[in-house]
N, C-alpha and C. Protein backbone atom coordinates (compact mmCIF):
# COMPACT_ATOMS: atom_id res chain seq x y z
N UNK A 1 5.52 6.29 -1.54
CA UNK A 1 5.28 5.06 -0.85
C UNK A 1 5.07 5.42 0.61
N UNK A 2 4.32 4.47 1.49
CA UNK A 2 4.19 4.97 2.82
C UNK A 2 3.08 3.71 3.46
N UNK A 3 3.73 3.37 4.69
CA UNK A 3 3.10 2.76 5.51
C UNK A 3 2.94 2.92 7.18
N UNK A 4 2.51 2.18 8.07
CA UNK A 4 2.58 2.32 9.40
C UNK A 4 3.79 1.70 9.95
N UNK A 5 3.65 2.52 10.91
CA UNK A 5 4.54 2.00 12.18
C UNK A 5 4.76 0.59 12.47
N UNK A 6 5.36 -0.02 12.88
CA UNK A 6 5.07 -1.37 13.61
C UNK A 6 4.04 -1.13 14.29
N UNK A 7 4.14 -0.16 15.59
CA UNK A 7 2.99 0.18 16.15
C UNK A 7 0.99 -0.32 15.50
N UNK A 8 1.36 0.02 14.30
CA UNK A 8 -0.01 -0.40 13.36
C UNK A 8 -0.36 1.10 12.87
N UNK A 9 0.19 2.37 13.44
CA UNK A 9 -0.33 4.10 13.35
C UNK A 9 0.25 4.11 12.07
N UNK A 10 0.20 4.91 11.12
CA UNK A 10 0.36 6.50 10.85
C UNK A 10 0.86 6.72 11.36
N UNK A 11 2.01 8.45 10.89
CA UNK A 11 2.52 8.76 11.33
C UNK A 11 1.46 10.14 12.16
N UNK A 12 0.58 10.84 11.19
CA UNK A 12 -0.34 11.30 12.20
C UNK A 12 -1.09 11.21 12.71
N UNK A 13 -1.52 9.69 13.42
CA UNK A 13 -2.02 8.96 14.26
C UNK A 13 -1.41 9.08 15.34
N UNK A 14 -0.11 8.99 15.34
CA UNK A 14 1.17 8.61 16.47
C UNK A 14 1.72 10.12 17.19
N UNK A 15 1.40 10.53 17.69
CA UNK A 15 2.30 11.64 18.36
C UNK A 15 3.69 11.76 18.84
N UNK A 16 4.12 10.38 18.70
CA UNK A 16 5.29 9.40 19.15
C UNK A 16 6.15 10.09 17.88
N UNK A 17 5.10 9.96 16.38
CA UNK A 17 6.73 9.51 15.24
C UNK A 17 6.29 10.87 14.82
N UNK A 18 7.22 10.95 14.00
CA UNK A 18 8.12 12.17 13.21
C UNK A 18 7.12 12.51 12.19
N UNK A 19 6.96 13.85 11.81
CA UNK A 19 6.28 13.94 10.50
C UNK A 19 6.78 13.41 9.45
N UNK A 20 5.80 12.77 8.61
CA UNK A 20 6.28 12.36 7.39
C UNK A 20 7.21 10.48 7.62
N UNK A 21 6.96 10.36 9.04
CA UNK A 21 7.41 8.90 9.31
C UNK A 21 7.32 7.91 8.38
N UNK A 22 8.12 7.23 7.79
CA UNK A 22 7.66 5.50 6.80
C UNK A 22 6.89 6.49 5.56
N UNK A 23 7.55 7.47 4.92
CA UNK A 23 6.67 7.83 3.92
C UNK A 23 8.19 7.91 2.81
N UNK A 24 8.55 7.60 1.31
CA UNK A 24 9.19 8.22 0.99
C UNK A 24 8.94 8.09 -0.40
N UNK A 25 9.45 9.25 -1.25
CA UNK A 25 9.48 9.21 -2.95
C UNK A 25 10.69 8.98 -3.10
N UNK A 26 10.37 8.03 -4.02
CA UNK A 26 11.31 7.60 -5.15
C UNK A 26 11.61 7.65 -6.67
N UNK A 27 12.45 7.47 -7.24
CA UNK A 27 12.56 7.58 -8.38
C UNK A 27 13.18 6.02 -9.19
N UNK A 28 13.09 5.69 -10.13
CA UNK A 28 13.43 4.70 -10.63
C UNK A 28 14.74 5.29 -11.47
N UNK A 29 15.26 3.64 -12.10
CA UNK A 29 16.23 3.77 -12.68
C UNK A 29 15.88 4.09 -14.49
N UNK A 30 16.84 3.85 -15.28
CA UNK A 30 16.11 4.29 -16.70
C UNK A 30 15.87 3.27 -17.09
N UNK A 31 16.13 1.74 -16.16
CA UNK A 31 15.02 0.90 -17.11
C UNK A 31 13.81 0.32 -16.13
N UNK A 32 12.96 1.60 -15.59
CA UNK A 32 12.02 1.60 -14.42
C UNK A 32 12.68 0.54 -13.07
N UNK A 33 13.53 0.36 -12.97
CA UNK A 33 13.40 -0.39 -11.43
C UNK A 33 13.37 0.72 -10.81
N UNK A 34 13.17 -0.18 -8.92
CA UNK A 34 12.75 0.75 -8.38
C UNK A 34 13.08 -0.44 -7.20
N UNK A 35 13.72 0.41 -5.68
CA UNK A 35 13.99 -0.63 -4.74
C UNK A 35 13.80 0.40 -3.56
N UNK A 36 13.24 0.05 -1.95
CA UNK A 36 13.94 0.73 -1.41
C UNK A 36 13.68 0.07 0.10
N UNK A 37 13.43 0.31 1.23
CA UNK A 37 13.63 -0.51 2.56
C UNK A 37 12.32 -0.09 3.36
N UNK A 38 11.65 -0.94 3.99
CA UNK A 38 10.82 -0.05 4.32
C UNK A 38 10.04 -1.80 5.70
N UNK A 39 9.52 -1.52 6.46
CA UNK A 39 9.26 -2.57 7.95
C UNK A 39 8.35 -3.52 7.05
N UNK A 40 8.46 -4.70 7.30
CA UNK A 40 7.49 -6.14 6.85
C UNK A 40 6.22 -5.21 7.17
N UNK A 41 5.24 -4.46 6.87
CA UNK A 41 3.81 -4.26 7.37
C UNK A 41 3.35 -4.86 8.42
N UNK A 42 2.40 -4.49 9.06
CA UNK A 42 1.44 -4.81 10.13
C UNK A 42 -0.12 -4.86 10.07
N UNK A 43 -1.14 -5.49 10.13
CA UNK A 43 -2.53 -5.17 10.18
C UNK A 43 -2.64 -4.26 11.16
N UNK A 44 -4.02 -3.58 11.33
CA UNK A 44 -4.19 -2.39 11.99
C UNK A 44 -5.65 -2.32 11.78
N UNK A 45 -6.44 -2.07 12.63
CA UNK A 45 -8.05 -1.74 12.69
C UNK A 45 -8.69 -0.11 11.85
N UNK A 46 -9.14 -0.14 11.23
CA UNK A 46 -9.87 1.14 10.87
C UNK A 46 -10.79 1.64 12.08
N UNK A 47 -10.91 2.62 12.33
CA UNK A 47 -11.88 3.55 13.15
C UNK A 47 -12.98 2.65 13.13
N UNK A 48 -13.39 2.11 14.36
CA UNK A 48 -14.36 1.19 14.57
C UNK A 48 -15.43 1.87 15.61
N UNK A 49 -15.32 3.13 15.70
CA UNK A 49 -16.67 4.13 16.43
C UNK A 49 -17.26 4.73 15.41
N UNK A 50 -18.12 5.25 15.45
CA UNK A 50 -18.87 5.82 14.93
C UNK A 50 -20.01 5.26 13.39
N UNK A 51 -20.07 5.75 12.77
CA UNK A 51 -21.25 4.88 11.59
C UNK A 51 -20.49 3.76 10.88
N UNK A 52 -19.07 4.06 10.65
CA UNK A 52 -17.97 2.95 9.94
C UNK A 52 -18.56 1.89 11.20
N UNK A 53 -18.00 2.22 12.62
CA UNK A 53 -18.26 0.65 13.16
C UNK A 53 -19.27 0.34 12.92
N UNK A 54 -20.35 0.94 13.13
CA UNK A 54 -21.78 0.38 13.48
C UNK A 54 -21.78 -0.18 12.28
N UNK A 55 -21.59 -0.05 10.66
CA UNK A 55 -22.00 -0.39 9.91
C UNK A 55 -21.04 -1.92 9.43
N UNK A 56 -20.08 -1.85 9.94
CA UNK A 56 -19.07 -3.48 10.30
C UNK A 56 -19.31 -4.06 11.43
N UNK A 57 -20.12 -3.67 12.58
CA UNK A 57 -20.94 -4.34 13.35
C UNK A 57 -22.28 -5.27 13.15
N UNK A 58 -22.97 -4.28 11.93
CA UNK A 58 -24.30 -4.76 11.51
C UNK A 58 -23.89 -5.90 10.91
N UNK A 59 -22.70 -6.08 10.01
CA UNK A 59 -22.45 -6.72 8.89
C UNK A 59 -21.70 -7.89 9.37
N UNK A 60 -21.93 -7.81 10.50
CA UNK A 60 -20.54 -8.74 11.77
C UNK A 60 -19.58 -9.10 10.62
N UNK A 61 -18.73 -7.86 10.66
CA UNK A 61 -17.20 -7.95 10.21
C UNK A 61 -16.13 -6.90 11.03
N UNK A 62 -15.41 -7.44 11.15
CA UNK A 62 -14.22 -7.14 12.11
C UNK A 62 -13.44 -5.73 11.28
N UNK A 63 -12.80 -4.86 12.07
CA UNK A 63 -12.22 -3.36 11.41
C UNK A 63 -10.68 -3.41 11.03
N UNK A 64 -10.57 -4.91 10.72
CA UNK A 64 -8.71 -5.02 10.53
C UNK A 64 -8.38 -4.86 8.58
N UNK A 65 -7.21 -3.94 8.31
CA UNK A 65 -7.03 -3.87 7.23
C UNK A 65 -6.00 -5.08 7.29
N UNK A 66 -5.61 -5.99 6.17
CA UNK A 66 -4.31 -6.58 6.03
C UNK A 66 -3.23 -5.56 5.88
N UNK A 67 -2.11 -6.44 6.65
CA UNK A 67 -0.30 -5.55 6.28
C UNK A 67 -0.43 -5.35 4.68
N UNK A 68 0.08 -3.77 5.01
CA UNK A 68 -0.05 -3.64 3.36
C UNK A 68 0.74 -2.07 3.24
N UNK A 69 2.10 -2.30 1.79
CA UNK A 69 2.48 -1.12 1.25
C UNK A 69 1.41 -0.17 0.75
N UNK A 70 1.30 1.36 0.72
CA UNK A 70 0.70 2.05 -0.44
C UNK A 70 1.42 2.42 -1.71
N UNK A 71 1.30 2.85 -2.61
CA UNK A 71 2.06 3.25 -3.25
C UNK A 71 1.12 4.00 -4.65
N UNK A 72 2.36 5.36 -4.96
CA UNK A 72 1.44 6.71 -5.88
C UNK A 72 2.81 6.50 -6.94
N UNK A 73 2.09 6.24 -7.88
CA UNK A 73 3.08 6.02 -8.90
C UNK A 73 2.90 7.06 -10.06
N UNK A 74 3.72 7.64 -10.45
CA UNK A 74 3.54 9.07 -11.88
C UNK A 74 4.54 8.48 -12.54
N UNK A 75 4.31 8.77 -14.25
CA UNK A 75 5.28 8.67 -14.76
C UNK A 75 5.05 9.74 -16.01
N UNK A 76 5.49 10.47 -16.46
CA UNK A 76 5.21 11.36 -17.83
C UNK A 76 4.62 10.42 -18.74
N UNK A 77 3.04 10.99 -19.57
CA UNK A 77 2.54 10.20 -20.62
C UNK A 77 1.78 9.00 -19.89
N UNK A 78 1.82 8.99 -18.61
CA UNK A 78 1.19 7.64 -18.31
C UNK A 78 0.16 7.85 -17.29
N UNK A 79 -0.86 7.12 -17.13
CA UNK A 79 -1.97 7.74 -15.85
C UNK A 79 -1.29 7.43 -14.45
N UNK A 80 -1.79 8.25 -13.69
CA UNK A 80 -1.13 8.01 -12.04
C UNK A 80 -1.34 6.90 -11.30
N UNK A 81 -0.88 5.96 -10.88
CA UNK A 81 -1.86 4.82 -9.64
C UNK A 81 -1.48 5.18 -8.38
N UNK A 82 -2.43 5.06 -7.98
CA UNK A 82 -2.46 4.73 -6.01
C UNK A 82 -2.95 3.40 -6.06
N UNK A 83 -2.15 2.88 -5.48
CA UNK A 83 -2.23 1.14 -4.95
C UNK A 83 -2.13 0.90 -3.49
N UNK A 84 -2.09 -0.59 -3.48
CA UNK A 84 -1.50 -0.84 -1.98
C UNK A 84 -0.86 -2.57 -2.54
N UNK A 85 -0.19 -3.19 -1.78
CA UNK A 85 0.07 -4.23 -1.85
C UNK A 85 0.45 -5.32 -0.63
N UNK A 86 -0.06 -6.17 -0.49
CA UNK A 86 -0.69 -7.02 0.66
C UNK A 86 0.41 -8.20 0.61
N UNK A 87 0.46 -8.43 1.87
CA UNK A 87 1.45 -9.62 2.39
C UNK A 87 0.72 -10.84 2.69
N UNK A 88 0.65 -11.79 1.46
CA UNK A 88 0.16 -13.16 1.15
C UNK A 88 0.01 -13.68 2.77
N UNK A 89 1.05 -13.90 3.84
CA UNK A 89 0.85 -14.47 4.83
C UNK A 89 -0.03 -13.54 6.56
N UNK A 90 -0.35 -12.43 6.47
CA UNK A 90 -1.16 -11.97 6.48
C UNK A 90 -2.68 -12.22 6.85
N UNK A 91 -3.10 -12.78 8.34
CA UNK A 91 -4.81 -13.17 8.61
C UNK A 91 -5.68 -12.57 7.90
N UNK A 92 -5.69 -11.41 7.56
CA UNK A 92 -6.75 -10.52 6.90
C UNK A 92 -6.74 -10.48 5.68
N UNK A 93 -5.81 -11.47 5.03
CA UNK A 93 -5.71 -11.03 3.43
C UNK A 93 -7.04 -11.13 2.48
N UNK A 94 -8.13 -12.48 3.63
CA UNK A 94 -8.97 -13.04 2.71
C UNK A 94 -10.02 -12.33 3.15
N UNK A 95 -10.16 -10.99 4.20
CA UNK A 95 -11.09 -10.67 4.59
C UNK A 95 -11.04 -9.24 5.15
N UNK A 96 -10.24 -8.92 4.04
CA UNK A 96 -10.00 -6.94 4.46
C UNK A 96 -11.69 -6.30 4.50
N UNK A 97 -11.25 -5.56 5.89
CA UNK A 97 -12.24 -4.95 6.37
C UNK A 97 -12.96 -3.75 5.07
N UNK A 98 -11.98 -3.33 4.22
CA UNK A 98 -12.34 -2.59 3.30
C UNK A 98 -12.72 -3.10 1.67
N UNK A 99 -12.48 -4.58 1.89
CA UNK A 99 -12.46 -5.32 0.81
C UNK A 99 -11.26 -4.59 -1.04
N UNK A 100 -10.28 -4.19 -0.42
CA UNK A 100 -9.37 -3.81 -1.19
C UNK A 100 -8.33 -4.77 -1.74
N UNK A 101 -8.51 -5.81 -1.29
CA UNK A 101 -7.39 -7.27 -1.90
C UNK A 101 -7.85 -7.93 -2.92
N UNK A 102 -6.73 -7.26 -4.29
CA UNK A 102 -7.44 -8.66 -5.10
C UNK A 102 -5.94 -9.33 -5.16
N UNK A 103 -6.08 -10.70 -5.51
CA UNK A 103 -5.20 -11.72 -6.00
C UNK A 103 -3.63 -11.35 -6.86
N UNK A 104 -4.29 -9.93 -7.43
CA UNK A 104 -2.65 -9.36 -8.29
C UNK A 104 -1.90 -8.43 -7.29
N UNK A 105 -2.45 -7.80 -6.14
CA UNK A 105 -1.76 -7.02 -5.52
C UNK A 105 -1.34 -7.97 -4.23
N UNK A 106 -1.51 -9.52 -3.91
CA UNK A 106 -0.90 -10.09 -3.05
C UNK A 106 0.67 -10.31 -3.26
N UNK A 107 1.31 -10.24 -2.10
CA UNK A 107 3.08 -10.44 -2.42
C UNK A 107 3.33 -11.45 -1.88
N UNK A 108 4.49 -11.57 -1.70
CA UNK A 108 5.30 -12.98 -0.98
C UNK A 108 6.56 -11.89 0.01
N UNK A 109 6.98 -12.04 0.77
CA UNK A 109 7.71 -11.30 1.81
C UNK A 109 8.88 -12.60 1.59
N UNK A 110 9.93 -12.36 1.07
CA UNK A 110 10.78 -13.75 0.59
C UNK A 110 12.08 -13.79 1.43
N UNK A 111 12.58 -14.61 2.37
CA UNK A 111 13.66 -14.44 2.89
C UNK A 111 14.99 -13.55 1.92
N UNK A 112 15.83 -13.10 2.61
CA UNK A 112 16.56 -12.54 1.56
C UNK A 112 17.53 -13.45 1.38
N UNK A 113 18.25 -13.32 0.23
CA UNK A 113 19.60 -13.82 -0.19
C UNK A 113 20.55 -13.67 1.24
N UNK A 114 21.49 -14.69 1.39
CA UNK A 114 22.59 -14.52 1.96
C UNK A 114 23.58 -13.50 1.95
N UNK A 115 24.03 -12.90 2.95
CA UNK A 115 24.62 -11.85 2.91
C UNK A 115 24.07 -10.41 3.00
N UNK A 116 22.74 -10.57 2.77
CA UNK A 116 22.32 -9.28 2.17
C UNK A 116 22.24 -8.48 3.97
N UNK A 117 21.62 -7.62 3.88
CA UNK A 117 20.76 -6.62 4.83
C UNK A 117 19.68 -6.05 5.62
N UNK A 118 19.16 -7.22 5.06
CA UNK A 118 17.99 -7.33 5.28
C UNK A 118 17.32 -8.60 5.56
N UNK A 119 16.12 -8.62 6.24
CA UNK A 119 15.65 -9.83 6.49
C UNK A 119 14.72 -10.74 5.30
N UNK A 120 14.33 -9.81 4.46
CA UNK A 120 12.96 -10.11 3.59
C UNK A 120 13.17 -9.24 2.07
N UNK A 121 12.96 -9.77 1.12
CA UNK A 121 12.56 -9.13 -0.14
C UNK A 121 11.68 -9.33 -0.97
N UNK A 122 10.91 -8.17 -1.42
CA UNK A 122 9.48 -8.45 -2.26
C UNK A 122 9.96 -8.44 -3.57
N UNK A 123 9.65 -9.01 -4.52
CA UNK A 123 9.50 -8.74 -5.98
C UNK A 123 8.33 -8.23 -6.36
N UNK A 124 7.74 -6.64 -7.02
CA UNK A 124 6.31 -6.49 -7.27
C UNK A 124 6.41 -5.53 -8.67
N UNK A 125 6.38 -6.02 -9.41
CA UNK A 125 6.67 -5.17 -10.95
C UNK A 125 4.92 -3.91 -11.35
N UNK A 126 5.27 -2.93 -11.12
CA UNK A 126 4.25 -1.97 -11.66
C UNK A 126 4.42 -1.54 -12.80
N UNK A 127 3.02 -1.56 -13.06
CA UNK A 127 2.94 -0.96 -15.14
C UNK A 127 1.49 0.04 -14.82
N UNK A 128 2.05 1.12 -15.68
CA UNK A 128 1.49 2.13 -16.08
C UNK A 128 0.44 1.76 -16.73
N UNK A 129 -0.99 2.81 -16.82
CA UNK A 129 -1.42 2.82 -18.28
C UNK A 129 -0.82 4.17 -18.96
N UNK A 130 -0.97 4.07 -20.91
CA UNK A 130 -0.69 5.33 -21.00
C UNK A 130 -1.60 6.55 -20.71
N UNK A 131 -1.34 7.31 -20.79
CA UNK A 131 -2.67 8.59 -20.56
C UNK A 131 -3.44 8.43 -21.65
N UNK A 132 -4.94 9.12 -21.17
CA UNK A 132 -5.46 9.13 -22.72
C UNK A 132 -5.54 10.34 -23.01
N UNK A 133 -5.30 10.54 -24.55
CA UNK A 133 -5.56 11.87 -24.95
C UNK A 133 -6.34 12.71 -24.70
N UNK A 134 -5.76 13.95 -24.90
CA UNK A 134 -6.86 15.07 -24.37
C UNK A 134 -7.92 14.95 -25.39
N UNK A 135 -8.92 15.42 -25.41
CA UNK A 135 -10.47 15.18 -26.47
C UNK A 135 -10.35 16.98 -26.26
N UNK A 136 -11.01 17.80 -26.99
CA UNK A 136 -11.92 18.70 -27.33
C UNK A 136 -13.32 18.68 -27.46
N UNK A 137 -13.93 19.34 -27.22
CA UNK A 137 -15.15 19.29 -27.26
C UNK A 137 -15.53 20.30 -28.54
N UNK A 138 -16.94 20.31 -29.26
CA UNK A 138 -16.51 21.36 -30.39
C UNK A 138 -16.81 22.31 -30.25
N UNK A 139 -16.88 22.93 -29.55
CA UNK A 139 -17.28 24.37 -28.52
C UNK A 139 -16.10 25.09 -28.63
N UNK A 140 -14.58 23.87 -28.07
CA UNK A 140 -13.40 24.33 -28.45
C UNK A 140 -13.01 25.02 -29.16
């Protein structure tokens, strides 16, 4: 999992943060949950010089991604995902500069329960596919 700074950087964007800043692996429990803490997201502009801008210039569209988790998910037997997941309240949700938002990867950022530690909690359930079998070819 891994996101930006408040700042809106990367961590090797930032000369400021630490290697490996807002990045961490996790492991789930044995009946897949999975929890861990990490800043409400921020929008942030993509590289807006060079042919990327010019070509979101031509298209008059703006270089802002929506606040958004990534996340690399493995599991044995199952194919890998790289995702991201987007914060419903969020200006850019309806108009990511990269057009990467669909409707199943939007969240809700939910006040937390009383007591807790935090300010906010997401609910976002991930499912695998399984792998597909290896094939041979008959050359094999």
């Amino acid at each position: 999992m891994w996101e930006t700074a408040p700042n809106g950087l990367y961590e090797q964007q930032d000369p400021d943060q630490p290697d490996y800043n807002l990045r961490g692996q996790f492991r789930t429990d044995k009946d897949g949950r999975y929890a861990f803490r990490g800043y409400r997201p921020v929008a942030y502009p993509i590289p807006f010089d060079g042919p990327a801008g010019d070509l979101l210039q031509m298209m008059d569209r703006h270089p802002y991604r929506p606040s958004h988790f990534h996340f690399r998910v493995r599991a044995p037997g199952h194919q890998e995902l790289v995702t991201q997941i987007f914060d419903r309240e969020d200006k850019y949700v309806e108009n990511d500069s990269v057009f990467a938002v669909k409707d199943s990867l939007i969240v809700d950022f939910k006040p937390a329960p009383a007591g807790a530690d935090t300010k906010y909690v997401v609910d976002y359930d991930i499912h695998l596919t399984a792998a597909k079998p290896e094939t041979r070819t008959a050359a094999e």
